[in-house]
Every structure is written in C-alpha cells, then in structure tokens.
Protein backbone atom coordinates (compact mmCIF):
# COMPACT_ATOMS: atom_id res chain seq x y z
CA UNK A 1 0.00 0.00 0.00
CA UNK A 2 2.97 2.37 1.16
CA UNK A 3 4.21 1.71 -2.90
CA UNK A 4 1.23 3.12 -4.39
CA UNK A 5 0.45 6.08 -2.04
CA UNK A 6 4.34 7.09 -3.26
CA UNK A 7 3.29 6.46 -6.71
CA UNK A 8 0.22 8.14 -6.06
CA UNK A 9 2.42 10.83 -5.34
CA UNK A 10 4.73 10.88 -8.14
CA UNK A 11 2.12 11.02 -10.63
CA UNK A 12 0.33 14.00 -9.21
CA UNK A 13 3.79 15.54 -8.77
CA UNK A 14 4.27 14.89 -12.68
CA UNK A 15 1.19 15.81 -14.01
CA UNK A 16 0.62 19.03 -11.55
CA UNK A 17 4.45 20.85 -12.13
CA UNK A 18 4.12 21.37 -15.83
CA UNK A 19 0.49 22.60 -15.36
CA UNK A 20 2.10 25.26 -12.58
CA UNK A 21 4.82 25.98 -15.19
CA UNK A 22 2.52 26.41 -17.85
CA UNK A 23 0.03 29.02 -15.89
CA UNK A 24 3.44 31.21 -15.11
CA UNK A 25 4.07 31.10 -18.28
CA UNK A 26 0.78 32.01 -19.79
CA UNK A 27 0.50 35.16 -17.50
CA UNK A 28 3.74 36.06 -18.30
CA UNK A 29 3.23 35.68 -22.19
CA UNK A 30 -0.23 37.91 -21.61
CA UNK A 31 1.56 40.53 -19.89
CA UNK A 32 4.37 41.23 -22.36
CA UNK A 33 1.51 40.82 -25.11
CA UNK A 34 -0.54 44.10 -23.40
CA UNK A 35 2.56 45.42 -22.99
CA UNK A 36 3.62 44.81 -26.91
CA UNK A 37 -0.31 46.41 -27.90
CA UNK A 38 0.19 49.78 -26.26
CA UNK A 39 4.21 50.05 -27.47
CA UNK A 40 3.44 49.39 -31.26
CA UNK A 41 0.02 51.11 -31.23
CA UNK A 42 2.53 53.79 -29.94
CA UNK A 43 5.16 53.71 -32.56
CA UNK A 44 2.76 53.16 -35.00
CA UNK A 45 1.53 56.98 -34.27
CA UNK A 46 -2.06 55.39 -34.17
CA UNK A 47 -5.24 57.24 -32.22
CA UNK A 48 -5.46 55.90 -28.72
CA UNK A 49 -8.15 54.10 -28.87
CA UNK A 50 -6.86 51.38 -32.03
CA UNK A 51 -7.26 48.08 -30.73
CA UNK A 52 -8.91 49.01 -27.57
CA UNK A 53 -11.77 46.69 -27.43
CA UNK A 54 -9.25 44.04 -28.19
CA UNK A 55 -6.68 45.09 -25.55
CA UNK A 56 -9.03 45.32 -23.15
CA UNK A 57 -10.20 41.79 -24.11
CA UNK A 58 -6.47 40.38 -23.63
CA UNK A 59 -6.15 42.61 -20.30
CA UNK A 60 -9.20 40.19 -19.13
CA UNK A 61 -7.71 37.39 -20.04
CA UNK A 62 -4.64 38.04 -18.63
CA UNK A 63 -6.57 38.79 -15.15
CA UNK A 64 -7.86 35.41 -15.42
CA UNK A 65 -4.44 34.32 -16.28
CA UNK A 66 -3.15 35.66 -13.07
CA UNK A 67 -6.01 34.44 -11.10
CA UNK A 68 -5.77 30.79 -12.40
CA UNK A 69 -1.42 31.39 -11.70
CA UNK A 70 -2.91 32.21 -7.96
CA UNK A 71 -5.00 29.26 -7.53
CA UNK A 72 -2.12 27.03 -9.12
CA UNK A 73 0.16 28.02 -5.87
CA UNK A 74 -2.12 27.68 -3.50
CA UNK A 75 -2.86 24.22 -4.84
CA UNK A 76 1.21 23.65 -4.28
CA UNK A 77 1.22 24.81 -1.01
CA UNK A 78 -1.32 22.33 -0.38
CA UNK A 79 -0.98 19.28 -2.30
CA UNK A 80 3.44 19.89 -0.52
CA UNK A 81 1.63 19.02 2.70
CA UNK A 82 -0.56 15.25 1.48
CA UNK A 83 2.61 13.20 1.14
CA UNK A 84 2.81 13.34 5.49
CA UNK A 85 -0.48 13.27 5.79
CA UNK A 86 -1.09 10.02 3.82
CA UNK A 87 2.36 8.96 5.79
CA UNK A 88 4.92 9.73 3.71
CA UNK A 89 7.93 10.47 4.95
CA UNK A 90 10.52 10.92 2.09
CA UNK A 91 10.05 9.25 -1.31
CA UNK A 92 13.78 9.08 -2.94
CA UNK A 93 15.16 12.52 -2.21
CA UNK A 94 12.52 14.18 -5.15
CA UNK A 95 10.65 15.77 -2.71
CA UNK A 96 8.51 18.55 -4.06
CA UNK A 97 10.31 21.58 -5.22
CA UNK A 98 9.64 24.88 -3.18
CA UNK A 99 7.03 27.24 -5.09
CA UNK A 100 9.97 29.54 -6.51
CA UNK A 101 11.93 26.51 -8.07
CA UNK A 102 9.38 25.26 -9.23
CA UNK A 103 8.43 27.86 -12.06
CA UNK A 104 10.59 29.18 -14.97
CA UNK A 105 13.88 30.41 -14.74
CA UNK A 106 12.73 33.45 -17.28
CA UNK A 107 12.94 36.88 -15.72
CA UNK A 108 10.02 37.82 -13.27
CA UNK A 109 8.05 40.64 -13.74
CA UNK A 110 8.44 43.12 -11.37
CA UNK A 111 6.06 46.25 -9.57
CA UNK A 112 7.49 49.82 -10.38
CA UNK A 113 6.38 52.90 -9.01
C-alpha cells in the first residue's frame, strides 16, 4: 500500500508541475503581449483608442491568467503538505520543489512605481 500512495504521489507531482509551469508562463506571455499592444500602437503613431476593445479583451484574459497562476500556488502549497499526511515520509530525495523553483527560470516581472 505504502508503494502506491508514493506512486500516487509521483504522478500527481508529474502531471501538476508542468500545469504550474505552464500558468506562469501564460500570464507572463499575456503581460508582455498588453505590454507589446500599447508600445506598437505607440510607434505606429495610431489614435489611442486602435485596438482598444481588443486590448481590453487580452487585459481580461490576462486577469484570469493571473487568477488561475494564484489558484495554481495555492494548490502547491497544499498538495506539498498530502505526502505526510497520507504517511509519507521521504520518497527518494525528489521531494517537491519549493514554489519559486518550481516555475521558470525566465525573468520575473516586477512592480514599479
């Protein structure tokens, strides 16, 4: 039974990091696409409001992005804490990565005011 509870594990662990990598990644991808809208709408001397219904339509989807990234870390935060509670000490070493090594290496993006 121990054997398939740390199987059990492992598979979650497999199928749940890319899925966590893969939300980062999406928000990240949205941001820098807003981000791309307003700097060529810019350089493209084009009225203000080009593209706005579709911006705002990305900026959405990027909130949902980030909200989905949210829920994604929570979920690792929890699912970090099953392995004891289904009495799992240590499984070969791979325990679960902490939430920051867990996502891309690729630059963060950061608050500025």
């Amino acid at each position: 039974m121990l054997k398939e509870r740390r199987s059990a594990v492992e598979n979650v662990k497999a199928a749940f990091l890319p899925v966590e990598r893969s939300a980062e990644t999406t928000a990240a991808l949205g941001a820098r696409c807003v981000a791309t809208m307003i700097e060529e709408r810019a350089k493209a001397n084009l009225p203000i409001l080009t593209g706005a219904a579709a911006m705002l339509l990305v900026t959405e989807a990027l909130q949902l992005s980030l909200a989905a990234r949210a829920k994604f870390l929570e979920a690792h935060v929890m699912l970090g804490a099953v392995p004891s509670e289904i009495g799992i000490r240590s499984y070969g070493g791979d325990e679960c990565p902490p939430n920051q090594a867990s996502l891309p290496s690729e630059p963060r993006l950061r608050s500025v005011a």
